[in-house]
PDB file of N, CA and C in Angstrom:
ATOM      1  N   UNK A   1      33.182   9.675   7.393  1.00  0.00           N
ATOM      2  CA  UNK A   1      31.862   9.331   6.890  1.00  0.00           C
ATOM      3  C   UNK A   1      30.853  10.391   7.322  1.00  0.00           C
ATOM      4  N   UNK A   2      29.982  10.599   6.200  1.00  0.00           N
ATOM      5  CA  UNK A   2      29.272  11.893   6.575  1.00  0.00           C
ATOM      6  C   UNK A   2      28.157  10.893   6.509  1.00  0.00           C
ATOM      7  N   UNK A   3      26.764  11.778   7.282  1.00  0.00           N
ATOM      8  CA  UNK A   3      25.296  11.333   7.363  1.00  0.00           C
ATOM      9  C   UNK A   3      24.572  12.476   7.198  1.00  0.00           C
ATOM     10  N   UNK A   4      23.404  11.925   6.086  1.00  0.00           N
ATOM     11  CA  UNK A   4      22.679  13.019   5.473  1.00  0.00           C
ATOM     12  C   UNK A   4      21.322  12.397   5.593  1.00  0.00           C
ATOM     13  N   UNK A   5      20.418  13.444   5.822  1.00  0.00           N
ATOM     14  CA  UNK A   5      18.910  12.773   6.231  1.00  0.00           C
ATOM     15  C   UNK A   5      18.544  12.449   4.782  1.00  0.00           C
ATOM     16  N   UNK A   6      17.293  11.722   4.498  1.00  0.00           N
ATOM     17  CA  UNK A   6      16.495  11.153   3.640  1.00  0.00           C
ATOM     18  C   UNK A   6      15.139  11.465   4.200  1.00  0.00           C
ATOM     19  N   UNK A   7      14.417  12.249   3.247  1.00  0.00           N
ATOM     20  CA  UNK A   7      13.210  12.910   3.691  1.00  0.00           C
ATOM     21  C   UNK A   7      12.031  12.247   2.716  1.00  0.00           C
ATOM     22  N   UNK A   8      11.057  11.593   2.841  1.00  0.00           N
ATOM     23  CA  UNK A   8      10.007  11.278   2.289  1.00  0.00           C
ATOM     24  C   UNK A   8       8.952  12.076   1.863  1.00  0.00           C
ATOM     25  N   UNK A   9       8.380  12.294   0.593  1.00  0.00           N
ATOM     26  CA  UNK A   9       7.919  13.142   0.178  1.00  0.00           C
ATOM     27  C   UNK A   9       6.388  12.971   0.791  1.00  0.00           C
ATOM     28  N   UNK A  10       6.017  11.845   0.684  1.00  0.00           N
ATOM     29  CA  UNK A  10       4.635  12.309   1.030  1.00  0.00           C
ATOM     30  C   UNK A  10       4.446  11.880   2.005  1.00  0.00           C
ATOM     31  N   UNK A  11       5.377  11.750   3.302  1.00  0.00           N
ATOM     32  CA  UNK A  11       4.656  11.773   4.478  1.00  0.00           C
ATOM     33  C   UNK A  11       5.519  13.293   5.218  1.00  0.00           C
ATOM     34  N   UNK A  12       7.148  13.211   4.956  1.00  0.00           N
ATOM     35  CA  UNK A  12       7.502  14.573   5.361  1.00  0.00           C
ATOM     36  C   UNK A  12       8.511  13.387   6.335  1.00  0.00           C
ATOM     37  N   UNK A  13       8.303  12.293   6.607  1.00  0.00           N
ATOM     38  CA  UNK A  13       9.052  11.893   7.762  1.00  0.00           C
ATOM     39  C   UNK A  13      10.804  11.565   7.186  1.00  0.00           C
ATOM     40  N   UNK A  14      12.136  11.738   7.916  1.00  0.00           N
ATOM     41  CA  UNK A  14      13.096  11.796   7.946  1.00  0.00           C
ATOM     42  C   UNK A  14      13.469  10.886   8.405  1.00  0.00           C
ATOM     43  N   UNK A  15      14.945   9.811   7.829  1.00  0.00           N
ATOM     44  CA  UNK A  15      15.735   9.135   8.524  1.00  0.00           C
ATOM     45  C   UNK A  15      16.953   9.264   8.147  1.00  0.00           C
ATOM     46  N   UNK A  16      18.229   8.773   8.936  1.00  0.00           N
ATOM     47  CA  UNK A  16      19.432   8.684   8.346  1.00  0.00           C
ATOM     48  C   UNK A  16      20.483   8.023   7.907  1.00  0.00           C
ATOM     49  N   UNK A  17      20.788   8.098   6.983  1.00  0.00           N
ATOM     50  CA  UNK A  17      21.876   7.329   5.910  1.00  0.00           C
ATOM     51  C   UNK A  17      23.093   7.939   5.699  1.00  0.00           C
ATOM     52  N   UNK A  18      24.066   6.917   5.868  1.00  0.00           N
ATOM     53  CA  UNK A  18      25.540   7.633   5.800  1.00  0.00           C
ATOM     54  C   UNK A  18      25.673   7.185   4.316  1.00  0.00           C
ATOM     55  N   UNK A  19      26.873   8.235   4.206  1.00  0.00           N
ATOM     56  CA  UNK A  19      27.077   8.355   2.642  1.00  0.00           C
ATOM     57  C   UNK A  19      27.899   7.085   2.052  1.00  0.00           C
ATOM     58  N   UNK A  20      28.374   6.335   2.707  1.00  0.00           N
ATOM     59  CA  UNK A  20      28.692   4.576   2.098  1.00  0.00           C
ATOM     60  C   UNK A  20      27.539   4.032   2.595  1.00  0.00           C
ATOM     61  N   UNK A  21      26.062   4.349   2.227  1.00  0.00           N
ATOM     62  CA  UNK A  21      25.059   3.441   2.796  1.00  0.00           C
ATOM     63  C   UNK A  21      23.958   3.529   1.742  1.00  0.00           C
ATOM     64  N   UNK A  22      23.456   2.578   0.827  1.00  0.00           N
ATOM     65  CA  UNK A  22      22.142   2.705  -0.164  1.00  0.00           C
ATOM     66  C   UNK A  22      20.857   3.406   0.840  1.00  0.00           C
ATOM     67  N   UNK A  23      20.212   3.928   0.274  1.00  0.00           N
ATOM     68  CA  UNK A  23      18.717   4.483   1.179  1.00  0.00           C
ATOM     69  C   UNK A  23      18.116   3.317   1.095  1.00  0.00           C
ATOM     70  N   UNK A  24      17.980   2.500   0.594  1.00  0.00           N
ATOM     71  CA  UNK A  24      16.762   1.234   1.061  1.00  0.00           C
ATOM     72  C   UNK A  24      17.686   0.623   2.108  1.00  0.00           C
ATOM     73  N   UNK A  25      19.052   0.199   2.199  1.00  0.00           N
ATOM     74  CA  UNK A  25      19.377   0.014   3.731  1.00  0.00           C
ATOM     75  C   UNK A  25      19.018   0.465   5.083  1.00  0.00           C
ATOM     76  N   UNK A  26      19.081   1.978   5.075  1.00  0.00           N
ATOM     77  CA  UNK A  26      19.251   2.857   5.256  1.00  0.00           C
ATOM     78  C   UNK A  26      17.373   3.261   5.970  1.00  0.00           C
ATOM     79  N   UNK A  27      16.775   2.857   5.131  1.00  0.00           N
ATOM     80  CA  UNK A  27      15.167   2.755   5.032  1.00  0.00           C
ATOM     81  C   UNK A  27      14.563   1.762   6.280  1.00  0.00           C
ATOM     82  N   UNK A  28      15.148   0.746   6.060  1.00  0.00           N
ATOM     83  CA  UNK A  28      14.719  -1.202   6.436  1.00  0.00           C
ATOM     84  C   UNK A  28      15.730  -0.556   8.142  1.00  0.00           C
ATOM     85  N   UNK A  29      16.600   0.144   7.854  1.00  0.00           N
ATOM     86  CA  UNK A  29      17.330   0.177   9.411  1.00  0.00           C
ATOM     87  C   UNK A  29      16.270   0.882  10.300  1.00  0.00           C
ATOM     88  N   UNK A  30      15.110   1.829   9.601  1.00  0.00           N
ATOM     89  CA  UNK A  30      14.697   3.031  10.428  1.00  0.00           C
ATOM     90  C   UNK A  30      14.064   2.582  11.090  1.00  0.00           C
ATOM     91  N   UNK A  31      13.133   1.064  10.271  1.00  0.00           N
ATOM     92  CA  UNK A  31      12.007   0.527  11.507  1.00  0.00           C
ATOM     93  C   UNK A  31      10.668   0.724  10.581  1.00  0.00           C
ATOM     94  N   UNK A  32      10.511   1.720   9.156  1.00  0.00           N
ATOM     95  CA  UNK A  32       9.633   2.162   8.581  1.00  0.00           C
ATOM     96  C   UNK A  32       8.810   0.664   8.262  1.00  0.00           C
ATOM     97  N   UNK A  33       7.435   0.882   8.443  1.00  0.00           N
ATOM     98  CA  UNK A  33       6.841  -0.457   8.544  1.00  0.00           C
ATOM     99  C   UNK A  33       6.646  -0.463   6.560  1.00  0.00           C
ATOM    100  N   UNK A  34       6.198  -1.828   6.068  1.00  0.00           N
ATOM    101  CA  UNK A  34       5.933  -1.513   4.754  1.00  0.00           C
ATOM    102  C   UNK A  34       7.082  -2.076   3.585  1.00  0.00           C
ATOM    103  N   UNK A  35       8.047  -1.995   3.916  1.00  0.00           N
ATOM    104  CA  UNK A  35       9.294  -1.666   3.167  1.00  0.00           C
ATOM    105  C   UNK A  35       9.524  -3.080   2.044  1.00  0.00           C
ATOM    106  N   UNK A  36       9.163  -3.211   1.255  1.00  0.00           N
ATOM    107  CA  UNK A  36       9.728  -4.419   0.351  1.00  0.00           C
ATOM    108  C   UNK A  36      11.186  -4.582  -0.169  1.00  0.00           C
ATOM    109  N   UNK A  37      11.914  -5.200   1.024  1.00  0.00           N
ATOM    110  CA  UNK A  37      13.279  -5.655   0.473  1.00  0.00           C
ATOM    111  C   UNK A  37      13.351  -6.964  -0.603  1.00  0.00           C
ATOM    112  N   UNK A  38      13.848  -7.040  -1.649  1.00  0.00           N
ATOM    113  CA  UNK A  38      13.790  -7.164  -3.087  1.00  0.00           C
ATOM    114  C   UNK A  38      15.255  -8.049  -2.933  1.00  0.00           C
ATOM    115  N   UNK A  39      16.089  -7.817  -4.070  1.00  0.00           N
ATOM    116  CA  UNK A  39      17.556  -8.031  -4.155  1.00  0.00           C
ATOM    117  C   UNK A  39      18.807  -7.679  -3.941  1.00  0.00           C
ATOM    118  N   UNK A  40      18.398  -6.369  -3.014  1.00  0.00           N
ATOM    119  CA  UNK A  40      19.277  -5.587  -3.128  1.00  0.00           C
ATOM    120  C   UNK A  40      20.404  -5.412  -3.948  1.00  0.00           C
ATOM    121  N   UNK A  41      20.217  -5.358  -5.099  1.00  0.00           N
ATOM    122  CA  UNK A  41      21.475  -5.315  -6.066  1.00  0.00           C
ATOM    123  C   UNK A  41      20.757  -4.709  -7.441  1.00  0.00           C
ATOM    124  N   UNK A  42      19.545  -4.291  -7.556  1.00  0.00           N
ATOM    125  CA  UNK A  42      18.978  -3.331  -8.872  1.00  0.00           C
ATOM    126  C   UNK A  42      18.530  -4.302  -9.721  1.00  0.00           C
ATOM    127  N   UNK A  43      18.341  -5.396  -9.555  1.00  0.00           N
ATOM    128  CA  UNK A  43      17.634  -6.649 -10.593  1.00  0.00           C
ATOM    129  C   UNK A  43      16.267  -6.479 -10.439  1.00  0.00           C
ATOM    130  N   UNK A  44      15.545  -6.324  -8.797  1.00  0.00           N
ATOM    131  CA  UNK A  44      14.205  -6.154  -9.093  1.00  0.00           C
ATOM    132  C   UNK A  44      13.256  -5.261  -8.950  1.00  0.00           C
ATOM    133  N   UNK A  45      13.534  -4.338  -8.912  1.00  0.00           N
ATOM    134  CA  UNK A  45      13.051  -3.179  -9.026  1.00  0.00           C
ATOM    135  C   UNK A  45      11.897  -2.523  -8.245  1.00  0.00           C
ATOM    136  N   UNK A  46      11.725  -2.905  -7.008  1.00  0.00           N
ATOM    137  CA  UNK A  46      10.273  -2.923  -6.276  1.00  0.00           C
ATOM    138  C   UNK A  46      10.935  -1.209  -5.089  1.00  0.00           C
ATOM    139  N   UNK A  47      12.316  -1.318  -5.397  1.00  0.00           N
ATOM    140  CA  UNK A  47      12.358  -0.166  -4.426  1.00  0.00           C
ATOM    141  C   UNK A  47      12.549   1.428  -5.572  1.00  0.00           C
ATOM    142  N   UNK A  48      12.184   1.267  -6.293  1.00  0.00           N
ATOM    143  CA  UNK A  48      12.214   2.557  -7.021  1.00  0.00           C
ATOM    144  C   UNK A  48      11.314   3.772  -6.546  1.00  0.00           C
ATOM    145  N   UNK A  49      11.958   5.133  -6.555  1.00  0.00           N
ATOM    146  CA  UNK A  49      12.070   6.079  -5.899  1.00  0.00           C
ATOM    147  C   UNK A  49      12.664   7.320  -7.252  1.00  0.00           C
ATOM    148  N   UNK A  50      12.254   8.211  -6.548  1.00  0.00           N
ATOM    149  CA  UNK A  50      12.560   9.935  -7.641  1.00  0.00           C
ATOM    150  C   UNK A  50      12.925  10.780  -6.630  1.00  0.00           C
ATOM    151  N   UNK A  51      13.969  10.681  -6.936  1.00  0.00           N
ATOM    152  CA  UNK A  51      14.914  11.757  -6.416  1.00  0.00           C
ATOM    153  C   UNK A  51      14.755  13.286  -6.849  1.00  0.00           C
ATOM    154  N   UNK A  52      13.800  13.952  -5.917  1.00  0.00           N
ATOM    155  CA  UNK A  52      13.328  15.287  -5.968  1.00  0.00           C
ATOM    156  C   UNK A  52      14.281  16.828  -5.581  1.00  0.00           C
ATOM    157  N   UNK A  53      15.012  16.636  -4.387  1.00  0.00           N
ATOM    158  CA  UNK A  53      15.789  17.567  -4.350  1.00  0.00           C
ATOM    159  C   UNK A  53      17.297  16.533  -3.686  1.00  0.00           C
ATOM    160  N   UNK A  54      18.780  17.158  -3.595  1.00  0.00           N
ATOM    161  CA  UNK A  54      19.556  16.439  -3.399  1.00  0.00           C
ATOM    162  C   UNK A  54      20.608  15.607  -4.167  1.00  0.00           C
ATOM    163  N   UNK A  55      21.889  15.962  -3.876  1.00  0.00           N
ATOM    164  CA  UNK A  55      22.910  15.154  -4.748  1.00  0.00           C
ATOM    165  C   UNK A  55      22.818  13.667  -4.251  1.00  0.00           C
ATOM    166  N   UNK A  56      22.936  12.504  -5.138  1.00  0.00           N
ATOM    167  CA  UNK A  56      23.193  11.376  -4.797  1.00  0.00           C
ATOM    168  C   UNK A  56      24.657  10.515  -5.842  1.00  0.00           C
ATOM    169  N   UNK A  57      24.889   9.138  -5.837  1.00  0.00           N
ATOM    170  CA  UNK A  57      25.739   8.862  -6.695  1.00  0.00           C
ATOM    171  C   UNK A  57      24.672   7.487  -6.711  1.00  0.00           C
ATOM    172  N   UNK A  58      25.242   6.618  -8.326  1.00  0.00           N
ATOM    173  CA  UNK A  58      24.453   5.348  -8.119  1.00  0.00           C
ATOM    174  C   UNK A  58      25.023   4.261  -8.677  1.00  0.00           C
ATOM    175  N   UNK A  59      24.564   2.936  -8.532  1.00  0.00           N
ATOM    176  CA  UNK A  59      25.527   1.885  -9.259  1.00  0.00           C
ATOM    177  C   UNK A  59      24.540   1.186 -10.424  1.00  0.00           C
ATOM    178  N   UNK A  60      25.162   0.698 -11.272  1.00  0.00           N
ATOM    179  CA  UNK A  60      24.237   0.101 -11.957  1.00  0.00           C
ATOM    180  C   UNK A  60      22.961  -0.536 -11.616  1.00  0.00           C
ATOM    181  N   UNK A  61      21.701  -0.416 -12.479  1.00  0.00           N
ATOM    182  CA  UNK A  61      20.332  -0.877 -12.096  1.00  0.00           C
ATOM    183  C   UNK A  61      19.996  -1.290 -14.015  1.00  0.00           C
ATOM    184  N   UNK A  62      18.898  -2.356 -13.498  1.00  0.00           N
ATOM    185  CA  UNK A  62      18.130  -3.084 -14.205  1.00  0.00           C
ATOM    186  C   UNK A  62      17.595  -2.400 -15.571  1.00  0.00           C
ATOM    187  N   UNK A  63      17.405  -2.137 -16.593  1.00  0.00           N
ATOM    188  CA  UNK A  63      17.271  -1.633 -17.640  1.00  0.00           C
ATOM    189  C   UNK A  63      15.441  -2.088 -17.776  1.00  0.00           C
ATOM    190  N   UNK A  64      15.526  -3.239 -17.170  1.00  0.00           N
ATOM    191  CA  UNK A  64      13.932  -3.672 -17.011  1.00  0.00           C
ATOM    192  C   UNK A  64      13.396  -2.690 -16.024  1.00  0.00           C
ATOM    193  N   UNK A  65      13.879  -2.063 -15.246  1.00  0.00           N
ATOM    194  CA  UNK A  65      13.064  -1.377 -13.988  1.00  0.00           C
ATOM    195  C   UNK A  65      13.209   0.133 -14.193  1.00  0.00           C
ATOM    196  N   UNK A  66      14.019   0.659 -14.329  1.00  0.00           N
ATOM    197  CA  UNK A  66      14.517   1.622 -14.660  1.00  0.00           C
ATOM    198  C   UNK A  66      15.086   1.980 -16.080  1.00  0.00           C
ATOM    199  N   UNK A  67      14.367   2.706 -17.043  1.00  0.00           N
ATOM    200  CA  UNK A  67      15.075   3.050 -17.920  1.00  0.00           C
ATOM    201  C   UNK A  67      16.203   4.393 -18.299  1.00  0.00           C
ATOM    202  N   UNK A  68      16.556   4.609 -19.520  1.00  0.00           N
ATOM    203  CA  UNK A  68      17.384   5.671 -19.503  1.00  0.00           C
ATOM    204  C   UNK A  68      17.029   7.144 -19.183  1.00  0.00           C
ATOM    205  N   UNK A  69      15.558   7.347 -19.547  1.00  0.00           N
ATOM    206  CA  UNK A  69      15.269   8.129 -19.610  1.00  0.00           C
ATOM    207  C   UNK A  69      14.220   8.777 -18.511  1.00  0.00           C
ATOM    208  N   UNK A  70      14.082   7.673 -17.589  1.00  0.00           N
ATOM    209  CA  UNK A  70      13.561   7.641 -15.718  1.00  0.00           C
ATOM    210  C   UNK A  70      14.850   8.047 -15.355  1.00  0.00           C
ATOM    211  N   UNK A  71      16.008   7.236 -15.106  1.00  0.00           N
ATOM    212  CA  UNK A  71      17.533   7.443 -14.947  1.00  0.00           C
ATOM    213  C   UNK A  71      17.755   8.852 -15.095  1.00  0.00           C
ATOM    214  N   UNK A  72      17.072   9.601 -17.012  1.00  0.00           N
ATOM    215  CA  UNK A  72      17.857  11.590 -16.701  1.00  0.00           C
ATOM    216  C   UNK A  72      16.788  12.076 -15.652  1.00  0.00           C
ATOM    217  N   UNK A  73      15.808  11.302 -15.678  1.00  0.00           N
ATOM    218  CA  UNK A  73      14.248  12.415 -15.014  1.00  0.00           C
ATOM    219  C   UNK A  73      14.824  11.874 -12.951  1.00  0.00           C
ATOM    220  N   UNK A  74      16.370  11.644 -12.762  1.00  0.00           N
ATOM    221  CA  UNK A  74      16.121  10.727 -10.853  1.00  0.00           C
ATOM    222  C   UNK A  74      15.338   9.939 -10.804  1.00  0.00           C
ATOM    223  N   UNK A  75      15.117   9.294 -11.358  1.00  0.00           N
ATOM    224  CA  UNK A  75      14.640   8.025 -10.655  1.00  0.00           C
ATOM    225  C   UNK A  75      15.566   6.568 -10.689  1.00  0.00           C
ATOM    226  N   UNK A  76      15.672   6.445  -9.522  1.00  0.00           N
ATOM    227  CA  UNK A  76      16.966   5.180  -9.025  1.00  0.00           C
ATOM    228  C   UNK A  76      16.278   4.593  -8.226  1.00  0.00           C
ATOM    229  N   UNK A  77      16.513   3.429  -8.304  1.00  0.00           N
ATOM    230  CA  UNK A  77      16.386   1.997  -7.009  1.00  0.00           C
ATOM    231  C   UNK A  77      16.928   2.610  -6.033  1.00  0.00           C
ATOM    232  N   UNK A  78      16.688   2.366  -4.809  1.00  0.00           N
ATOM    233  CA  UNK A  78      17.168   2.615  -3.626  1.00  0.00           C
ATOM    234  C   UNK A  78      17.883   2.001  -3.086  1.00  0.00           C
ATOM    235  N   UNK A  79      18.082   0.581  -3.717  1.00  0.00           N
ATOM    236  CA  UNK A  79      19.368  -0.031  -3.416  1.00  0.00           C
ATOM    237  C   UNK A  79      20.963   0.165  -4.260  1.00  0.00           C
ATOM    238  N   UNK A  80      20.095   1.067  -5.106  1.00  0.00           N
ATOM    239  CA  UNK A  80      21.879   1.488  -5.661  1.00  0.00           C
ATOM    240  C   UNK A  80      22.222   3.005  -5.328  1.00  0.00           C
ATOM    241  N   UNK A  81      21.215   3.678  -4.510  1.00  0.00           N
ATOM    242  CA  UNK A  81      21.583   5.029  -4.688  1.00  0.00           C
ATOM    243  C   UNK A  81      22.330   5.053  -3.218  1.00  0.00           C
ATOM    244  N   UNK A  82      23.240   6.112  -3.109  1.00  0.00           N
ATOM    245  CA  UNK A  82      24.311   6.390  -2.068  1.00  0.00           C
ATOM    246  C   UNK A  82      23.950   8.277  -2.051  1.00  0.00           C
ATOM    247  N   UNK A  83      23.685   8.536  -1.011  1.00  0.00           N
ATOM    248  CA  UNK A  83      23.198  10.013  -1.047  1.00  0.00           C
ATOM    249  C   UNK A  83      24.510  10.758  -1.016  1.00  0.00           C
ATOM    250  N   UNK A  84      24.672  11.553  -1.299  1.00  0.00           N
ATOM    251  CA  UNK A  84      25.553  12.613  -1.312  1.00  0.00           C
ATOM    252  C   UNK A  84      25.803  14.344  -0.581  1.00  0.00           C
ATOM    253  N   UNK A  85      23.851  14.464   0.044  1.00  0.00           N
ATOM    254  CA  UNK A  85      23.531  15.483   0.583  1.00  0.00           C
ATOM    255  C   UNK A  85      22.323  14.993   1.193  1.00  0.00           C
ATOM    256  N   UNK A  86      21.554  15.780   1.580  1.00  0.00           N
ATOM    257  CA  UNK A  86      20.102  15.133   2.591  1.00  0.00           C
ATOM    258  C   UNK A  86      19.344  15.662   0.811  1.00  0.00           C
ATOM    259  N   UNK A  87      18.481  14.632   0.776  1.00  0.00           N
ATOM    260  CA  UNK A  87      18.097  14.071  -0.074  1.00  0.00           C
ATOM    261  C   UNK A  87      16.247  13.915   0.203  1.00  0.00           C
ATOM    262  N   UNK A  88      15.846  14.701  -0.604  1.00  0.00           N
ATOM    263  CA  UNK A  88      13.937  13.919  -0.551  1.00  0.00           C
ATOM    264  C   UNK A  88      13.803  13.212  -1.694  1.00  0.00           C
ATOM    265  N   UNK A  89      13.153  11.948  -1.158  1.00  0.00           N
ATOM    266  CA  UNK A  89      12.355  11.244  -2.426  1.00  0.00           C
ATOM    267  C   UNK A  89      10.591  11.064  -2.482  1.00  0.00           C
ATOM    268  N   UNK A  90      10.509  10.687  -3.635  1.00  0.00           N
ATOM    269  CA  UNK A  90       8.969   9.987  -3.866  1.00  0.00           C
ATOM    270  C   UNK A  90       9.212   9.056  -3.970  1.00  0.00           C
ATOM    271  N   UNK A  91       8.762   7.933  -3.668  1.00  0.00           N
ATOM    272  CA  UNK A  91       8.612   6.566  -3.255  1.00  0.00           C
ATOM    273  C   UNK A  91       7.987   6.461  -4.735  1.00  0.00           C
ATOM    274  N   UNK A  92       7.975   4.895  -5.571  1.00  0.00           N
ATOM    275  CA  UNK A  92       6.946   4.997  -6.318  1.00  0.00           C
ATOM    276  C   UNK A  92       6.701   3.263  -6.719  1.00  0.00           C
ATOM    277  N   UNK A  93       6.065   3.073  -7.567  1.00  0.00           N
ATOM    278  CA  UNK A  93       5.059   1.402  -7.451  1.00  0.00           C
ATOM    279  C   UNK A  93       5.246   0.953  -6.607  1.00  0.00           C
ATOM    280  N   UNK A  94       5.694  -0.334  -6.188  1.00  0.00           N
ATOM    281  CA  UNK A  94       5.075  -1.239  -5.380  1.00  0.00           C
ATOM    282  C   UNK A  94       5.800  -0.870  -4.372  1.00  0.00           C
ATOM    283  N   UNK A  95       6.407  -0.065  -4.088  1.00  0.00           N
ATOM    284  CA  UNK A  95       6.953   0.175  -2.752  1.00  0.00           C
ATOM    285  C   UNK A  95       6.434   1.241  -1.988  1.00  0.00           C
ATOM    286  N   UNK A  96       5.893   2.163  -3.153  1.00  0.00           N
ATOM    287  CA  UNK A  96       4.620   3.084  -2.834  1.00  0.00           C
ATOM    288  C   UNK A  96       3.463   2.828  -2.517  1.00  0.00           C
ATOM    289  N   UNK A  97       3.099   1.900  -2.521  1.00  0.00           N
ATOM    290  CA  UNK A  97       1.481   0.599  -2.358  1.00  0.00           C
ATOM    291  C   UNK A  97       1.913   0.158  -1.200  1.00  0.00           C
ATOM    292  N   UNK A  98       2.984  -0.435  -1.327  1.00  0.00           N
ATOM    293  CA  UNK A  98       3.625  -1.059   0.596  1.00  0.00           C
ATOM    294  C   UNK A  98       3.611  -0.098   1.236  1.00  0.00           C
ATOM    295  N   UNK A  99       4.581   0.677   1.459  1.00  0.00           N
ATOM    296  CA  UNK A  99       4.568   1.822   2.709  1.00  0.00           C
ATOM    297  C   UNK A  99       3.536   2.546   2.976  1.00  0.00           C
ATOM    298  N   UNK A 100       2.651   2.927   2.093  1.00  0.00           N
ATOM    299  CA  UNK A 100       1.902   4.489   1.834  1.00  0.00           C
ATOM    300  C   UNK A 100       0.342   3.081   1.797  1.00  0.00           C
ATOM    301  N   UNK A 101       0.188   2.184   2.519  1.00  0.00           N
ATOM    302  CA  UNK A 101      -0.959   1.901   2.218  1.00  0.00           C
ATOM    303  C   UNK A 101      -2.013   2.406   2.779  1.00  0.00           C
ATOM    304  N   UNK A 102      -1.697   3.086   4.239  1.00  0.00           N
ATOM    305  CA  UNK A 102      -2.936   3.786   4.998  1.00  0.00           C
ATOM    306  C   UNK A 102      -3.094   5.056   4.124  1.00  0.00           C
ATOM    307  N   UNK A 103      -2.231   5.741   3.637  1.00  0.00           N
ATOM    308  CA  UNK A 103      -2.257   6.754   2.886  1.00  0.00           C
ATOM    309  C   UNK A 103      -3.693   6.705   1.645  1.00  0.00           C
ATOM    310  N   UNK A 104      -2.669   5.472   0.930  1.00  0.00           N
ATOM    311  CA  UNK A 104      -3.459   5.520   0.203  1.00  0.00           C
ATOM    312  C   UNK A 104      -5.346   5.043   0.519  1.00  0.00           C
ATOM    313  N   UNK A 105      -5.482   4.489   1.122  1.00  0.00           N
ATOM    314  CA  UNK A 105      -6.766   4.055   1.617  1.00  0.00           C
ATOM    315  C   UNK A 105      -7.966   5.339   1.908  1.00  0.00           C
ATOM    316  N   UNK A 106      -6.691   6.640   2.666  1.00  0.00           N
ATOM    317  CA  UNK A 106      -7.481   7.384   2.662  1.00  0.00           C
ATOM    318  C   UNK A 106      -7.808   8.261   1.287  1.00  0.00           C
ATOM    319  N   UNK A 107      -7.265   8.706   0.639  1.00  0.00           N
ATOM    320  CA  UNK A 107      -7.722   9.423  -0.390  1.00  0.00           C
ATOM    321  C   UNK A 107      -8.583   8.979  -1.606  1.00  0.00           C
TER     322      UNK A 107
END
């Protein structure tokens, strides 16, 4: 089993996920305050994320949350994605509002 960091785009901060491990597991293990655990299984879509640099693999997700064409552009739930290399994402809706709320407050 290999472990590859997961780097957050807009804060820069790093944690780690082994490669049989989804990043929203992986996320909720680090301690990161914020985190909206959902269904873990791609039905509800609150952990969606864009996969910016980095190989990953993924399992089926929600057609309501994710479409085909988010899917060619990386963007996966974080409960179906399994990294494959150290990996940065953008966080995005409501999970981007949860984590990133001091963030956002300031700008």
């Amino acid at each position: 089993m290999c472990t590859h960091r997961i780097i957050l785009s807009e804060t820069g901060e790093s944690f780690n996920c082994l490669d049989n491990e989804t990043v929203l597991n992986a996320l909720a293990r680090s301690g990161k305050r914020g985190i909206p655990i959902g269904c873990r299984g791609g039905g509800c879509g609150v952990c969606k994320v864009k996969v910016l640099v980095g190989d990953f693999t993924k399992r089926p997700m929600s057609r309501d949350h994710v479409s085909v064409l988010e899917e060619l552009n990386n963007e996966v739930l974080a409960c179906c994605m399994l990294p494959k290399s150290d990996v940065k994402v953008q966080v995005l809706g409501k999970m981007q509002r949860a984590m990133f709320r001091d963030l956002v407050a300031l700008s």
